[in-house]
PDB file of N, CA and C in Angstrom:
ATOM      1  N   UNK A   1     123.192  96.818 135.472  1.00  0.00           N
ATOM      2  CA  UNK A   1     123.595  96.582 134.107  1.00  0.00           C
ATOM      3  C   UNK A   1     122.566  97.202 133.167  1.00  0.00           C
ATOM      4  N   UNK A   2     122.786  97.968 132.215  1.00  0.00           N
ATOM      5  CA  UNK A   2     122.471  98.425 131.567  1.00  0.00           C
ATOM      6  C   UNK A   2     121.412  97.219 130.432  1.00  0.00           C
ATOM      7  N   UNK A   3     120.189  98.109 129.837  1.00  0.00           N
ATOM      8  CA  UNK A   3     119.442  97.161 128.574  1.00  0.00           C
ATOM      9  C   UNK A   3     119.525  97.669 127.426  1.00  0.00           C
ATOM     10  N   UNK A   4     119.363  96.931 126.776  1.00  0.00           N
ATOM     11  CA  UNK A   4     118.856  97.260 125.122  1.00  0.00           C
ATOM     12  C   UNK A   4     117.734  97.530 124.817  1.00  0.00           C
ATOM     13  N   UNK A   5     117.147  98.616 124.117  1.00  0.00           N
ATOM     14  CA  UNK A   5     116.413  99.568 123.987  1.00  0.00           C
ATOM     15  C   UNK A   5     116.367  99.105 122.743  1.00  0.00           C
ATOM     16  N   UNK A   6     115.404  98.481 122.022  1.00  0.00           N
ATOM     17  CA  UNK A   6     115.114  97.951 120.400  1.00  0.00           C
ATOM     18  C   UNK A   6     113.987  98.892 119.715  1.00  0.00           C
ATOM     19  N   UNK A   7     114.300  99.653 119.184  1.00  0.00           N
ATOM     20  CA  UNK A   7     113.505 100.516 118.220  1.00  0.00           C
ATOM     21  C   UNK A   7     112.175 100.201 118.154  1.00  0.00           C
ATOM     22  N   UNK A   8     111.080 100.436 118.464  1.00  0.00           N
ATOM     23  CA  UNK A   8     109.303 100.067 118.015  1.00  0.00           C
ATOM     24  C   UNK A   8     109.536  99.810 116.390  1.00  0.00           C
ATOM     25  N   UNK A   9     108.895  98.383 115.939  1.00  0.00           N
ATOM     26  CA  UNK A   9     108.625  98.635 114.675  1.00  0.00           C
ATOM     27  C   UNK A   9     108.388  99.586 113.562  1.00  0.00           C
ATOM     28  N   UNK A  10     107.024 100.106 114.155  1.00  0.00           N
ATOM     29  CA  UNK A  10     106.112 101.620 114.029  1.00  0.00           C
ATOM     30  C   UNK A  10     107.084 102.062 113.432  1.00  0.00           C
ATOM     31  N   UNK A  11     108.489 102.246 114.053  1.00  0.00           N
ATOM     32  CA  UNK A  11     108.820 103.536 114.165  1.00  0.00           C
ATOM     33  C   UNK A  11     110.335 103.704 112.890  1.00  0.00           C
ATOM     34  N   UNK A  12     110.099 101.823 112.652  1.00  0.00           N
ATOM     35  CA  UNK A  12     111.411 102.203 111.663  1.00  0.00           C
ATOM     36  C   UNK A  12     111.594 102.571 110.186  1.00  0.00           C
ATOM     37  N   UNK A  13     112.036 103.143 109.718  1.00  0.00           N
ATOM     38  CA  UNK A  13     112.291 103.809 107.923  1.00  0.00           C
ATOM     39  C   UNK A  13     112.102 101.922 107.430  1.00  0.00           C
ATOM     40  N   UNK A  14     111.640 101.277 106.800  1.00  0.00           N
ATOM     41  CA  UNK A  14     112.046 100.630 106.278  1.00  0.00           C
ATOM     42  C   UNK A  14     112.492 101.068 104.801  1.00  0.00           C
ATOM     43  N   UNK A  15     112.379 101.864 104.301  1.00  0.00           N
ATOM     44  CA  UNK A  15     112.906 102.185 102.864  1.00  0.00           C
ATOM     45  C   UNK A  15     114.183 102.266 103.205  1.00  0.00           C
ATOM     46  N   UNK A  16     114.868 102.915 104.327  1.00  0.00           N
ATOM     47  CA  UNK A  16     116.468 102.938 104.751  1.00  0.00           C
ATOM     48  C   UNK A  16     116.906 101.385 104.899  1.00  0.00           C
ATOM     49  N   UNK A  17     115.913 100.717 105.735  1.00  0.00           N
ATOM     50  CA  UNK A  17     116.827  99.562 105.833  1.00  0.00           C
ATOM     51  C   UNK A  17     116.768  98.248 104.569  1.00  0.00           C
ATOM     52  N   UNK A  18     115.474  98.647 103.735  1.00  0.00           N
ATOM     53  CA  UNK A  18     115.905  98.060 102.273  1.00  0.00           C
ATOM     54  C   UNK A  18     117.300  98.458 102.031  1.00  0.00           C
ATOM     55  N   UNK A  19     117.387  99.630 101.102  1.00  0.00           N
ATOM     56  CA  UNK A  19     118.654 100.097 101.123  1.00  0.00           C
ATOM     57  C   UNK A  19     119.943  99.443 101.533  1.00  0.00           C
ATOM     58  N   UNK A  20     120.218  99.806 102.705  1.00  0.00           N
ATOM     59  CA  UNK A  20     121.039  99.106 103.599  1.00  0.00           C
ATOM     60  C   UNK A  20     121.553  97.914 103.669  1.00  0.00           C
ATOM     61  N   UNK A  21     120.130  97.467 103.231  1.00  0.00           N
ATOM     62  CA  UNK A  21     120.369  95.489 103.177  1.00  0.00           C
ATOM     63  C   UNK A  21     120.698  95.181 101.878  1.00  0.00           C
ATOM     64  N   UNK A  22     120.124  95.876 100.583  1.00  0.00           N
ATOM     65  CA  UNK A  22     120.686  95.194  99.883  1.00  0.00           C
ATOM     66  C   UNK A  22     122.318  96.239  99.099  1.00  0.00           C
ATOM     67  N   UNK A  23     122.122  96.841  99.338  1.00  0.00           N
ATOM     68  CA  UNK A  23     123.827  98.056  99.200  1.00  0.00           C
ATOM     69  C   UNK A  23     124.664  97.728 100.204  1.00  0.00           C
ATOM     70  N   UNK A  24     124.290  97.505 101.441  1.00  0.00           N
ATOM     71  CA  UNK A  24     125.099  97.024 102.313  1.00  0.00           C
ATOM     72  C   UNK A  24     125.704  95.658 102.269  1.00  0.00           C
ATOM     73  N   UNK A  25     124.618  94.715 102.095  1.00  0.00           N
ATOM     74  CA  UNK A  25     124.870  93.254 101.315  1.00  0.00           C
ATOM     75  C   UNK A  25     125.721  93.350  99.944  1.00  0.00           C
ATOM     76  N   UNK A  26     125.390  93.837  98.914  1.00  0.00           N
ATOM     77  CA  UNK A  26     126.746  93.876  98.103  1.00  0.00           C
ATOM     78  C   UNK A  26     128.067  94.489  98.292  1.00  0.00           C
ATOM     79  N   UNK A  27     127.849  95.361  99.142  1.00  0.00           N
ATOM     80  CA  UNK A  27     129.278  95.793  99.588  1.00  0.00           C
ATOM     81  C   UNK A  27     129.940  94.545  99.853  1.00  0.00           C
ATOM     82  N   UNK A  28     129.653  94.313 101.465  1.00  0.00           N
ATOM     83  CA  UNK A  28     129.806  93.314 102.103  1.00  0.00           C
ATOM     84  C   UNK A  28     130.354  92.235 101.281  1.00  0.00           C
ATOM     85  N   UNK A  29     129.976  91.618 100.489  1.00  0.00           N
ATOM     86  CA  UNK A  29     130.254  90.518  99.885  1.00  0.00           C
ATOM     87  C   UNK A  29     131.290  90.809  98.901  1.00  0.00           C
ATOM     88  N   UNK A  30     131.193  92.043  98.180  1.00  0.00           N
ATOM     89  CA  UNK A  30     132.380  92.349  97.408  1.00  0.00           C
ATOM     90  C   UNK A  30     133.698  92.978  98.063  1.00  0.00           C
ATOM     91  N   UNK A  31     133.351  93.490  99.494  1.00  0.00           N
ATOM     92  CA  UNK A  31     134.674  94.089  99.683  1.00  0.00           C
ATOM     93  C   UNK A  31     135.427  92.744 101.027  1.00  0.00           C
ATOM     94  N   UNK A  32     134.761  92.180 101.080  1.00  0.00           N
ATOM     95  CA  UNK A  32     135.236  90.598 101.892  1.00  0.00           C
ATOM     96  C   UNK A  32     135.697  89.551 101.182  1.00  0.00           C
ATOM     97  N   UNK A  33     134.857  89.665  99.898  1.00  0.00           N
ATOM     98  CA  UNK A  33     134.738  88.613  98.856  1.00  0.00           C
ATOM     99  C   UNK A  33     134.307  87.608  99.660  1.00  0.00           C
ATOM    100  N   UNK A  34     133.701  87.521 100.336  1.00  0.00           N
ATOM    101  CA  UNK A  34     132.958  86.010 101.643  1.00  0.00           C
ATOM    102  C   UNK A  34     131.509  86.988 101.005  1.00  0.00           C
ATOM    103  N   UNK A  35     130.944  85.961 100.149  1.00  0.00           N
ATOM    104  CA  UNK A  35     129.399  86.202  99.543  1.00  0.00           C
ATOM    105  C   UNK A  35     128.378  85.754 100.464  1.00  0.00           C
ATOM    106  N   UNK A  36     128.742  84.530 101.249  1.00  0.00           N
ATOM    107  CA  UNK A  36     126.927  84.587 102.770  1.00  0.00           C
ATOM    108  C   UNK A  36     127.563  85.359 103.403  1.00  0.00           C
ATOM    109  N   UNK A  37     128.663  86.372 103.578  1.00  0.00           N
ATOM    110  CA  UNK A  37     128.732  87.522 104.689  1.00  0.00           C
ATOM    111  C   UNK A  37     127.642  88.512 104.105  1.00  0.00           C
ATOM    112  N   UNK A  38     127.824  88.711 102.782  1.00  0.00           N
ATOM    113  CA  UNK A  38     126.714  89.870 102.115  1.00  0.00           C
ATOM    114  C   UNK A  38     125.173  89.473 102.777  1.00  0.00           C
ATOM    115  N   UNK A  39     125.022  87.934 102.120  1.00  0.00           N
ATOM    116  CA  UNK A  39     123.643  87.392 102.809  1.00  0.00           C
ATOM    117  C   UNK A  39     123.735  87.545 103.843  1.00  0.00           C
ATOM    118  N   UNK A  40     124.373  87.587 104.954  1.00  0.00           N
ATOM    119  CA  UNK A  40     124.154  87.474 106.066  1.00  0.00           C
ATOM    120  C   UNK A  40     123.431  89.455 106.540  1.00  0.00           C
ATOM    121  N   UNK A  41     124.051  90.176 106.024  1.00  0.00           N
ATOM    122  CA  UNK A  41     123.835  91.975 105.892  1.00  0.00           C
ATOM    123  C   UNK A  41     122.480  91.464 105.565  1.00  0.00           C
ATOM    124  N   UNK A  42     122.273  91.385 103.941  1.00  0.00           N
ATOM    125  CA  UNK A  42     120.745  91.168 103.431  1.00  0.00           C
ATOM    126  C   UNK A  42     120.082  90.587 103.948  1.00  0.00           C
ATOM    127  N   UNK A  43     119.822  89.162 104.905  1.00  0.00           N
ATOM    128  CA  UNK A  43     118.936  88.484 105.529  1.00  0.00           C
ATOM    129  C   UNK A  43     118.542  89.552 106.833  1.00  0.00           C
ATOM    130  N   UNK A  44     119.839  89.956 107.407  1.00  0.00           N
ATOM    131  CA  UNK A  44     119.388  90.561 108.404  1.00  0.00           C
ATOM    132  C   UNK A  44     118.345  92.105 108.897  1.00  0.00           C
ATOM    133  N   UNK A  45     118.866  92.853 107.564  1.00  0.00           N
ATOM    134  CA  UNK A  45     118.081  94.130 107.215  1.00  0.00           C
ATOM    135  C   UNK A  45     116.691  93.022 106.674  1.00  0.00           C
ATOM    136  N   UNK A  46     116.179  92.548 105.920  1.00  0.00           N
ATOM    137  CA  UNK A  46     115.129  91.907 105.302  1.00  0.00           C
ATOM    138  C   UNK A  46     114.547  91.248 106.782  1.00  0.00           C
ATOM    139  N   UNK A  47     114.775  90.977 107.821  1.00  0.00           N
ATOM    140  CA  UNK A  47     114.208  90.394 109.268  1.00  0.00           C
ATOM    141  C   UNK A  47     113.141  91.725 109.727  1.00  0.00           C
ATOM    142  N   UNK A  48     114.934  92.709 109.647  1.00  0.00           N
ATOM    143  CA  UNK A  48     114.200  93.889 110.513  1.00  0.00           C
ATOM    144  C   UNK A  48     112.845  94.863 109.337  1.00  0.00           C
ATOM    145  N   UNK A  49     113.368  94.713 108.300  1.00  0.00           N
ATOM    146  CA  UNK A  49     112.059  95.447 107.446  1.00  0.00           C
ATOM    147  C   UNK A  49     111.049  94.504 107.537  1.00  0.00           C
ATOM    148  N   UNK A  50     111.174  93.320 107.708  1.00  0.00           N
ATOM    149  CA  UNK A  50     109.793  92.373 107.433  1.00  0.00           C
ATOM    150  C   UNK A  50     109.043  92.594 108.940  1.00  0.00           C
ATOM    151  N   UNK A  51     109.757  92.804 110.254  1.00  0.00           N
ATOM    152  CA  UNK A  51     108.932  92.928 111.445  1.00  0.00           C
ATOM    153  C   UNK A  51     108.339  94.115 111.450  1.00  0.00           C
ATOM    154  N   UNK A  52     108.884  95.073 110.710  1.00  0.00           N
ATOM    155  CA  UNK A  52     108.199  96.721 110.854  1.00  0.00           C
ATOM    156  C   UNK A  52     107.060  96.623 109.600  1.00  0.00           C
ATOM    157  N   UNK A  53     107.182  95.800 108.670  1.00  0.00           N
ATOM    158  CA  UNK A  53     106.362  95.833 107.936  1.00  0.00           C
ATOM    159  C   UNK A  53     104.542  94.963 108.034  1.00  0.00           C
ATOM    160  N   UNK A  54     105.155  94.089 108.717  1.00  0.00           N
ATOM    161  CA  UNK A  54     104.312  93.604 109.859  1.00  0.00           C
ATOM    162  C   UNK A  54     102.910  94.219 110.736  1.00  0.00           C
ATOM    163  N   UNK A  55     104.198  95.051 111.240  1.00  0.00           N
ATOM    164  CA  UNK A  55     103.579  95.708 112.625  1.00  0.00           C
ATOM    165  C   UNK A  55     102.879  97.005 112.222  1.00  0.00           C
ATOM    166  N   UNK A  56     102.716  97.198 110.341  1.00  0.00           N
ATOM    167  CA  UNK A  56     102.644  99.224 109.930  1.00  0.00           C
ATOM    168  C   UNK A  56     101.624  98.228 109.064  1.00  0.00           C
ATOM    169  N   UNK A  57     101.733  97.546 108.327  1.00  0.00           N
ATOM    170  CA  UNK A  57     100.573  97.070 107.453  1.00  0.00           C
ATOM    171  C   UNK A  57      99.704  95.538 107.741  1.00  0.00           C
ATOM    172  N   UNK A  58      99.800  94.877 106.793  1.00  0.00           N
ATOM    173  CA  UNK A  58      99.231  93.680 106.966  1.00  0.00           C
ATOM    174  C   UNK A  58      99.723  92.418 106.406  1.00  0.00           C
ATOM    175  N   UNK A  59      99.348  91.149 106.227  1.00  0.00           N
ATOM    176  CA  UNK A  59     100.257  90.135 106.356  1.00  0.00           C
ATOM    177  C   UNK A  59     100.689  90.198 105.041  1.00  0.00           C
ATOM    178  N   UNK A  60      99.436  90.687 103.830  1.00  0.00           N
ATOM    179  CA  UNK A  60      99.713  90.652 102.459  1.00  0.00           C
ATOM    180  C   UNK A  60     100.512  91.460 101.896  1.00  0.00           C
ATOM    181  N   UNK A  61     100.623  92.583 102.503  1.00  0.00           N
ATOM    182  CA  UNK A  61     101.614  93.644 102.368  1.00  0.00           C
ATOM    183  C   UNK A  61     102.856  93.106 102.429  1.00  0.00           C
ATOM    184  N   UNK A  62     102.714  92.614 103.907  1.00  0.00           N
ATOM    185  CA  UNK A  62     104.014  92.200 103.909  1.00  0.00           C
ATOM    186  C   UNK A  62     104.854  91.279 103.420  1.00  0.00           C
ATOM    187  N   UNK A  63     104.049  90.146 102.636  1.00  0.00           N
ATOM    188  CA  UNK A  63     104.217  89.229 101.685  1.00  0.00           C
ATOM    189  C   UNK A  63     104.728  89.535 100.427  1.00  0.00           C
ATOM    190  N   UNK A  64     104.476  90.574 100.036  1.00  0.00           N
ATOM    191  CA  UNK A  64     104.684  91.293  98.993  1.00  0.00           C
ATOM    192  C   UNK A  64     106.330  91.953  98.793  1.00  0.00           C
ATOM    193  N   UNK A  65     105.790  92.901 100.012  1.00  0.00           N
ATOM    194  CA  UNK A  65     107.350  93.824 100.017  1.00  0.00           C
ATOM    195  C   UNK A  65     108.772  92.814 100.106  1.00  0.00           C
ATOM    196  N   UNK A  66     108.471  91.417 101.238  1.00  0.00           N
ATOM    197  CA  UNK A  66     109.164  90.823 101.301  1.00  0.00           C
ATOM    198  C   UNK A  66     109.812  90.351  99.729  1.00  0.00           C
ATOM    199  N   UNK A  67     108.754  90.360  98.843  1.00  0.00           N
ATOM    200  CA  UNK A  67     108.812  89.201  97.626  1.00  0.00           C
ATOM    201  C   UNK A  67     109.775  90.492  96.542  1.00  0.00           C
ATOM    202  N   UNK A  68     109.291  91.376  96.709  1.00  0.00           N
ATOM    203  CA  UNK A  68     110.552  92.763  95.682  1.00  0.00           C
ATOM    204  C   UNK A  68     111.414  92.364  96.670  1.00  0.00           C
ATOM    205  N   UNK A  69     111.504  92.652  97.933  1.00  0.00           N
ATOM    206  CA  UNK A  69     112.784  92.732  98.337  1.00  0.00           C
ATOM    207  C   UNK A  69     113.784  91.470  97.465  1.00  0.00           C
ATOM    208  N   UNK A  70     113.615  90.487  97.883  1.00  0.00           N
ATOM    209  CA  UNK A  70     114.197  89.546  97.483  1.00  0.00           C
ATOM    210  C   UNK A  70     113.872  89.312  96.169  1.00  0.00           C
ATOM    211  N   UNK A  71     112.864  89.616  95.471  1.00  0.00           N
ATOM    212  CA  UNK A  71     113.232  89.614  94.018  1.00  0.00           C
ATOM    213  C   UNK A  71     114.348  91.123  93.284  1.00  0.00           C
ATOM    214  N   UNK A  72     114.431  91.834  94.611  1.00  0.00           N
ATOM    215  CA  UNK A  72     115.852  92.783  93.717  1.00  0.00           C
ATOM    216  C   UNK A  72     116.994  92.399  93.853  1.00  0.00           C
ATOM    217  N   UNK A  73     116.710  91.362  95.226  1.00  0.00           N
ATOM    218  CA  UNK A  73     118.019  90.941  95.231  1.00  0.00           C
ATOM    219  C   UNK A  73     119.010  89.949  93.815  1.00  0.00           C
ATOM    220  N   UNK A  74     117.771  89.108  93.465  1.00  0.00           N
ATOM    221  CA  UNK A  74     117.540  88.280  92.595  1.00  0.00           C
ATOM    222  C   UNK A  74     117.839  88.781  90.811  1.00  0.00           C
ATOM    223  N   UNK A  75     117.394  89.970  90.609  1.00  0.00           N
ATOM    224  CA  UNK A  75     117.140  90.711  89.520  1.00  0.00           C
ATOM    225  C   UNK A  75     118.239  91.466  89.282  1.00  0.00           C
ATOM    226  N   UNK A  76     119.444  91.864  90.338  1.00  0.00           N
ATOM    227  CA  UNK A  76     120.310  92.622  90.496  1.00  0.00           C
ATOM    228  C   UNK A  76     121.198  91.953  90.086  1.00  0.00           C
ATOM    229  N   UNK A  77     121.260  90.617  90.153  1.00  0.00           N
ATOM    230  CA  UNK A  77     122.639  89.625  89.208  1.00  0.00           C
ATOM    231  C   UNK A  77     122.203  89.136  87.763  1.00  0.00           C
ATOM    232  N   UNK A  78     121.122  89.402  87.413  1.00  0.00           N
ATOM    233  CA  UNK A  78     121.205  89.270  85.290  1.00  0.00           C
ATOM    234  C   UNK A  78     121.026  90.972  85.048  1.00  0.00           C
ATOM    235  N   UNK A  79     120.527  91.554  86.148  1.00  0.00           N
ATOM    236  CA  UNK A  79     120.692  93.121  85.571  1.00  0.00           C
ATOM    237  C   UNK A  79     122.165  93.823  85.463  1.00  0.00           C
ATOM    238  N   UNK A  80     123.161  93.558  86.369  1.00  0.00           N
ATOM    239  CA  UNK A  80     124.581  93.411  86.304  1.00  0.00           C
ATOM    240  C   UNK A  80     125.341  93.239  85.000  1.00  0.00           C
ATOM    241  N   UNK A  81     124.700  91.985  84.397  1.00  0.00           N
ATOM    242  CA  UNK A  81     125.174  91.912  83.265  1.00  0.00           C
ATOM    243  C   UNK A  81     125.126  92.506  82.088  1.00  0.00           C
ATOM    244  N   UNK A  82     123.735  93.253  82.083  1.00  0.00           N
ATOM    245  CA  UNK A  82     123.426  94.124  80.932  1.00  0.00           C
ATOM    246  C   UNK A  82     124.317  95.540  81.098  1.00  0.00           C
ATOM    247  N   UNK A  83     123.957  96.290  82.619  1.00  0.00           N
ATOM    248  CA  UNK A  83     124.300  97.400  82.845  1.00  0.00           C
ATOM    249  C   UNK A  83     125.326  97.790  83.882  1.00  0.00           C
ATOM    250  N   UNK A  84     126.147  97.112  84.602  1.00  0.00           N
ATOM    251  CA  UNK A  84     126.947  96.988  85.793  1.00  0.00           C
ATOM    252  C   UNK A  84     126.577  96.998  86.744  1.00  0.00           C
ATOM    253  N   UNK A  85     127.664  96.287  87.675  1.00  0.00           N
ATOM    254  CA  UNK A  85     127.211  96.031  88.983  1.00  0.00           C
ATOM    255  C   UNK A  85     126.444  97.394  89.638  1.00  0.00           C
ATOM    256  N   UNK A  86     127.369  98.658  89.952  1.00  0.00           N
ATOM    257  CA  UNK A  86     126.707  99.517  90.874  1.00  0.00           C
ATOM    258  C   UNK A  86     125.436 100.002  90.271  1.00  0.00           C
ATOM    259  N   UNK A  87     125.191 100.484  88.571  1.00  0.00           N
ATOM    260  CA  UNK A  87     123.897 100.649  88.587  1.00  0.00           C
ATOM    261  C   UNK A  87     122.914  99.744  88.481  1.00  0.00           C
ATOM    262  N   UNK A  88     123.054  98.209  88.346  1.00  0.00           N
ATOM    263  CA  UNK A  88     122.291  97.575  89.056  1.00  0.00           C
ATOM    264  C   UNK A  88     121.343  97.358  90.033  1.00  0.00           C
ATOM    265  N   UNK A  89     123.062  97.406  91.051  1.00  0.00           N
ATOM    266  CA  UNK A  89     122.342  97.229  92.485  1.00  0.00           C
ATOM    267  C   UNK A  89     121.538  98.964  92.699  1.00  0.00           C
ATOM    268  N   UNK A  90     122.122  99.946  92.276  1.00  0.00           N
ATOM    269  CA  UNK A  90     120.996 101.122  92.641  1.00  0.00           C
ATOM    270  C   UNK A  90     120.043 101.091  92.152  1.00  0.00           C
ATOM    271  N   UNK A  91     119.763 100.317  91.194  1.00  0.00           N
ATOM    272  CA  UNK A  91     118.049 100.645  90.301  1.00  0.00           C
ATOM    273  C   UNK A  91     117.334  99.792  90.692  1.00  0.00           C
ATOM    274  N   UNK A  92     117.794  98.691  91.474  1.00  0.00           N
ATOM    275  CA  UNK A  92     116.740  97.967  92.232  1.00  0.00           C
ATOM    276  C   UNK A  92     116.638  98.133  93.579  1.00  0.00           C
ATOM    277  N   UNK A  93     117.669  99.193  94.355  1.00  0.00           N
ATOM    278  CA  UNK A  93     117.555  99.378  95.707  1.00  0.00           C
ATOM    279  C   UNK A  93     116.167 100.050  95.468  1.00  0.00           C
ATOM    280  N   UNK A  94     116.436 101.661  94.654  1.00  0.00           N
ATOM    281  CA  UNK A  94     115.109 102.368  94.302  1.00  0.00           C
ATOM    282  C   UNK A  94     114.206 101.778  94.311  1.00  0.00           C
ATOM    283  N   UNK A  95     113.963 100.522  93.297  1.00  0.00           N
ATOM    284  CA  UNK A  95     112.418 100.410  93.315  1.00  0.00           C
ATOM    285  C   UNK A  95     112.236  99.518  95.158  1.00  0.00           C
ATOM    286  N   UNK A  96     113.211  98.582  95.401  1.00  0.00           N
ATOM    287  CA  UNK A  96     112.399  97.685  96.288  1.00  0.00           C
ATOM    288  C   UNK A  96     112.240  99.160  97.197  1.00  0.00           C
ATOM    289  N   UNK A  97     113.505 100.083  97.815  1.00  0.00           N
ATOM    290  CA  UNK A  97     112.928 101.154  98.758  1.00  0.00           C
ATOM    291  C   UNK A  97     111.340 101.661  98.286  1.00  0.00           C
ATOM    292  N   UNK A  98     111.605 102.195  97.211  1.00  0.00           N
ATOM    293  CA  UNK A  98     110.427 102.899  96.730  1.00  0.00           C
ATOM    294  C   UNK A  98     109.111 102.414  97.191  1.00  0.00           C
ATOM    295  N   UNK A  99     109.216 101.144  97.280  1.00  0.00           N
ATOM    296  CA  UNK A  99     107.946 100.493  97.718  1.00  0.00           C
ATOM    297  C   UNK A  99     107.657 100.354  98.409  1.00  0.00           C
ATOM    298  N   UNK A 100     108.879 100.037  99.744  1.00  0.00           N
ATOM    299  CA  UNK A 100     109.018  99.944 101.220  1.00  0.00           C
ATOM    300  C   UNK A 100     108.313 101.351 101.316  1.00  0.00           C
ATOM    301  N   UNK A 101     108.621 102.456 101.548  1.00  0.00           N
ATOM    302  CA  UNK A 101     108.123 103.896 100.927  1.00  0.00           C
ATOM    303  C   UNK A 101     106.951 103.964 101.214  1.00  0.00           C
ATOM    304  N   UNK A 102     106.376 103.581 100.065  1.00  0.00           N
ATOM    305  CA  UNK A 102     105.167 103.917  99.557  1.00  0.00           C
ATOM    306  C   UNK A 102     104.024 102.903  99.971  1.00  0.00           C
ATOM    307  N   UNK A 103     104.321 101.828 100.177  1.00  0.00           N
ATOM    308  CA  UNK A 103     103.533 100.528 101.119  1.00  0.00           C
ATOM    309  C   UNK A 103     103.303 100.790 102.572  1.00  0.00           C
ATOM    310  N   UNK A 104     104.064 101.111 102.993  1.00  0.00           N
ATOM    311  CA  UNK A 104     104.792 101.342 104.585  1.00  0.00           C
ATOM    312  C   UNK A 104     104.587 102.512 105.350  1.00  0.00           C
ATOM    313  N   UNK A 105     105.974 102.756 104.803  1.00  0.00           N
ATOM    314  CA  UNK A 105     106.843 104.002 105.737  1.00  0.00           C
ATOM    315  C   UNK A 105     105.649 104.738 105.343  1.00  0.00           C
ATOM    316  N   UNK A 106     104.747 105.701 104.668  1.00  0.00           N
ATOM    317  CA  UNK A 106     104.082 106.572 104.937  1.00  0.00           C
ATOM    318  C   UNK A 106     102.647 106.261 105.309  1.00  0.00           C
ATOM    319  N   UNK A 107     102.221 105.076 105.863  1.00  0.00           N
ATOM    320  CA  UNK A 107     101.338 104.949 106.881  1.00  0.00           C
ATOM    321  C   UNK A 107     101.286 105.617 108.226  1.00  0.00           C
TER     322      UNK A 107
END
């Protein structure tokens, strides 16, 4: 029987799987309309960026990135209201990626 082969931390984009988690999470939730299905996308990308972030920096780092992550998530529903949903959710994917990015991924 065949195994599962799980990616090295090291080795993953987390700026992609910001992204992912939280664009993928609003999809999710808007095209299901089942909103903890979205959370469920976002918790799960936010697991896998928090173990790679972990394993590439340090605990404070990772305290951090965790805290944009989830504060874009957070920031993306009164920013909605000013400017719409999709450029919302893209102007805070940017920054939380950006940081994943620039914290992280280019260690």
């Amino acid at each position: 029987m065949g195994s599962i082969d799980i990616k090295k931390p090291q080795t993953v984009s987390t700026a992609t799987t910001v992204a992912f988690g939280l664009i993928g999470g609003w999809l999710t939730a808007r095209e299901t309309g089942i909103r903890p299905l979205g959370g469920v996308v976002l918790g799960a990308a936010g697991l896998w960026a928090g173990r790679s972030w972990l394993a590439k920096t340090d605990p404070i780092t990772t305290t951090a990135l965790s805290a944009i992550y989830l504060g874009a998530f957070g920031a993306s529903h009164p920013l909605a209201k000013k400017i719409g949903a999709w450029p919302a959710v893209l102007a805070v994917t940017g920054a939380a990626a950006g940081a994943a990015y620039s914290l992280s991924d280019i260690r």
